[in-house]
C-alpha atoms as a PDB file:
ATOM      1  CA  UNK A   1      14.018   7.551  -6.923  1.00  0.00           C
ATOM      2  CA  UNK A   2      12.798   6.537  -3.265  1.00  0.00           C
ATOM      3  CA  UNK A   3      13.110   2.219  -3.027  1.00  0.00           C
ATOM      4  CA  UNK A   4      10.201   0.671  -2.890  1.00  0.00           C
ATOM      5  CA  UNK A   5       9.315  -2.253  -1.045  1.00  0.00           C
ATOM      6  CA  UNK A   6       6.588  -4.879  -2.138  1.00  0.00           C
ATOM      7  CA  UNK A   7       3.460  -4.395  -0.033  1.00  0.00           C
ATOM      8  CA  UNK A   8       1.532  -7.513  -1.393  1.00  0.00           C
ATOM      9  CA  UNK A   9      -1.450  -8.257  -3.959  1.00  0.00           C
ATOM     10  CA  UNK A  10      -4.810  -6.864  -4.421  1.00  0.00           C
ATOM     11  CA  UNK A  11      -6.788  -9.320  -2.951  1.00  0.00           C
ATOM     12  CA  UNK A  12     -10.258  -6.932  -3.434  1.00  0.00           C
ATOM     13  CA  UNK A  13     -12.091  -3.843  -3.095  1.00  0.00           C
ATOM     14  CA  UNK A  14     -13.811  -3.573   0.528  1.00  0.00           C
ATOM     15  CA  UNK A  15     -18.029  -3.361  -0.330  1.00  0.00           C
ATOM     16  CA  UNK A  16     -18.195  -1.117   2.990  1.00  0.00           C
ATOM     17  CA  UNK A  17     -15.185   1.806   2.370  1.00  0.00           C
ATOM     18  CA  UNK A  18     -13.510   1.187  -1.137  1.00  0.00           C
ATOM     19  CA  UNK A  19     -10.458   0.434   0.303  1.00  0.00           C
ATOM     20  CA  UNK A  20      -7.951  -2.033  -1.523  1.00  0.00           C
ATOM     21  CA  UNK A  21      -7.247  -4.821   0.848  1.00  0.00           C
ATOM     22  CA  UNK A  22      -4.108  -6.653   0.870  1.00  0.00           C
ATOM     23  CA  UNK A  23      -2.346  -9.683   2.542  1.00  0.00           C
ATOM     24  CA  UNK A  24       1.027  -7.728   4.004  1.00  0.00           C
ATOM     25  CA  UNK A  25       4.166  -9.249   2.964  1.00  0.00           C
ATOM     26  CA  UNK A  26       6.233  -5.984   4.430  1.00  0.00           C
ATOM     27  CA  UNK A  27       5.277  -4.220   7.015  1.00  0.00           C
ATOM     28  CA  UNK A  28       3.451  -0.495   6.032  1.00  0.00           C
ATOM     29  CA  UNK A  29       2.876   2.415   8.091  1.00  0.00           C
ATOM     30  CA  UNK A  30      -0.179   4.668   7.663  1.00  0.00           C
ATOM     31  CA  UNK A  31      -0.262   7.082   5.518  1.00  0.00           C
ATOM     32  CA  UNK A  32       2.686   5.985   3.498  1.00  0.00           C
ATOM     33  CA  UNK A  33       2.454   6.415  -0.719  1.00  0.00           C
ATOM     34  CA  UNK A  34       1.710   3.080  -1.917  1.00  0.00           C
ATOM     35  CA  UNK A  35       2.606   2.625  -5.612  1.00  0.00           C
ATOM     36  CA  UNK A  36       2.303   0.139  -8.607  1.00  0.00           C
ATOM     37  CA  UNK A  37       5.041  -1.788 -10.561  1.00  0.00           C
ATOM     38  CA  UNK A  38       5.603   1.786 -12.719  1.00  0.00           C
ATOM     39  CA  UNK A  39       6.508   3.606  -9.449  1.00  0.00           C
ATOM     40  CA  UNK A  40       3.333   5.627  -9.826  1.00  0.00           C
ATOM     41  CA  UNK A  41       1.668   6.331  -6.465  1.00  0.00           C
ATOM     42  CA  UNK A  42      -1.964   4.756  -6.325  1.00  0.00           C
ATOM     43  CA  UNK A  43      -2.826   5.282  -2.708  1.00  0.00           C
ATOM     44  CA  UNK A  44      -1.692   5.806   0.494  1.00  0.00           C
ATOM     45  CA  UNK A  45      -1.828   3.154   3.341  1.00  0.00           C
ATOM     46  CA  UNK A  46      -5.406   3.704   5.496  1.00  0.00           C
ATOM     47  CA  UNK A  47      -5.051   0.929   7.764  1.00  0.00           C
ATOM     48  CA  UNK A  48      -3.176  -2.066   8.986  1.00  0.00           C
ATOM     49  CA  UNK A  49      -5.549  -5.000  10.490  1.00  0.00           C
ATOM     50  CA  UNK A  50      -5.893  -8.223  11.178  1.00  0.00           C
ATOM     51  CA  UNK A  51      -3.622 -11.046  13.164  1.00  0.00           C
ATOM     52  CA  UNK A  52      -0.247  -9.773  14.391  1.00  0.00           C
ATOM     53  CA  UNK A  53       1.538 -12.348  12.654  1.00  0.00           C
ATOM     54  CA  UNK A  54      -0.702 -12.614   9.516  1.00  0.00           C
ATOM     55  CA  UNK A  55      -1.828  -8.681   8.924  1.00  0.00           C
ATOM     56  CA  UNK A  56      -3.581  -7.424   6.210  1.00  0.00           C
ATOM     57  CA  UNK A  57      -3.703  -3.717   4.461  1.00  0.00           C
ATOM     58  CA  UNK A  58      -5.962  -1.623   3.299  1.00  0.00           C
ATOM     59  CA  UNK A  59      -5.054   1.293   1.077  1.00  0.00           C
ATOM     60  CA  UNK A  60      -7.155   4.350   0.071  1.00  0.00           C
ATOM     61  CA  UNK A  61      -6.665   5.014  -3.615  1.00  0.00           C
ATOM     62  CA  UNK A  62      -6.230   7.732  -5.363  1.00  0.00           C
ATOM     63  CA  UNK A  63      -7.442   6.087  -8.955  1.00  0.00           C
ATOM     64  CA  UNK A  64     -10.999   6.694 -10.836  1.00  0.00           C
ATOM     65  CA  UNK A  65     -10.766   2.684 -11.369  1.00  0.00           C
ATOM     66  CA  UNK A  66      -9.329   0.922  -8.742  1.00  0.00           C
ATOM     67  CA  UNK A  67     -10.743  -2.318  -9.525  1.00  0.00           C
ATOM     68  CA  UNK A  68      -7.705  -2.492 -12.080  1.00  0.00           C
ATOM     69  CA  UNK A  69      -5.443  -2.806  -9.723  1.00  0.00           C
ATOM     70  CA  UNK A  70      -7.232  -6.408  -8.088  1.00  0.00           C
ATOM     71  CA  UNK A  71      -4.627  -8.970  -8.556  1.00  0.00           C
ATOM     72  CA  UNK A  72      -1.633  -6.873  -9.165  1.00  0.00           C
ATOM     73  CA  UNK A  73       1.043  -6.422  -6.679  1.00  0.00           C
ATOM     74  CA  UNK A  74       1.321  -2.638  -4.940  1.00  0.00           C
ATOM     75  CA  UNK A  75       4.780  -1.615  -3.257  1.00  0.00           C
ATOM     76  CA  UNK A  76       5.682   1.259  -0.233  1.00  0.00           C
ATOM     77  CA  UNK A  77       8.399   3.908  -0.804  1.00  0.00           C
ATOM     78  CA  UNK A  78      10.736   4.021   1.846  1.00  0.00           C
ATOM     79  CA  UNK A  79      12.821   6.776   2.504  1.00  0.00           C
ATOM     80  CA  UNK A  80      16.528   6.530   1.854  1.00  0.00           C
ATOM     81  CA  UNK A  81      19.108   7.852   4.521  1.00  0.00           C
ATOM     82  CA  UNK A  82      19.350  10.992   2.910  1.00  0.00           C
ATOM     83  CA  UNK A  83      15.071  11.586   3.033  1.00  0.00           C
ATOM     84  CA  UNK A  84      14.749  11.047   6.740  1.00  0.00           C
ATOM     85  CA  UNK A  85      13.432  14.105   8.203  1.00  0.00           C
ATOM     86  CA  UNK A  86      15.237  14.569  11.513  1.00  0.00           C
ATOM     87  CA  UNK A  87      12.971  16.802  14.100  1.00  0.00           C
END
């Protein structure tokens, strides 16, 4: 099982693209899987905006209901040292 890392809390659904948007509490990279509590991947990281120092996320999910997920924390798999893919 890849580590996960907590990406932060559903703040809301975006009105414009659909996109979950969180306040960051780690920093994400786009495109990464983006998971719930269960380790089950939800979305994958669309964009990273806002302040430097105060960013916020927004996540493209993969679920029929993503409104479920307002309020609930979302983690980031990381890769361990044997998962890096060397080029």
């Amino acid at each position: 099982m890849k580590p996960s890392r907590r990406l932060g809390t559903v703040l809301h659904i975006s009105s414009n693209s659909g996109n979950l948007i969180l306040k960051a509490e780690t920093s994400a990279i786009i495109g990464e899987p983006v998971t719930d509590r269960d380790n089950r991947v939800v979305g994958r990281v669309f964009d990273v905006f806002g302040p430097v120092s105060n960013p916020f996320v927004a996540v493209k999910s993969e679920l029929d209901r993503p409104e479920r997920l307002v309020g609930r924390p979302l983690y980031v798999r990381r890769p361990g040292r044997a998962e890096v893919v060397r080029h």
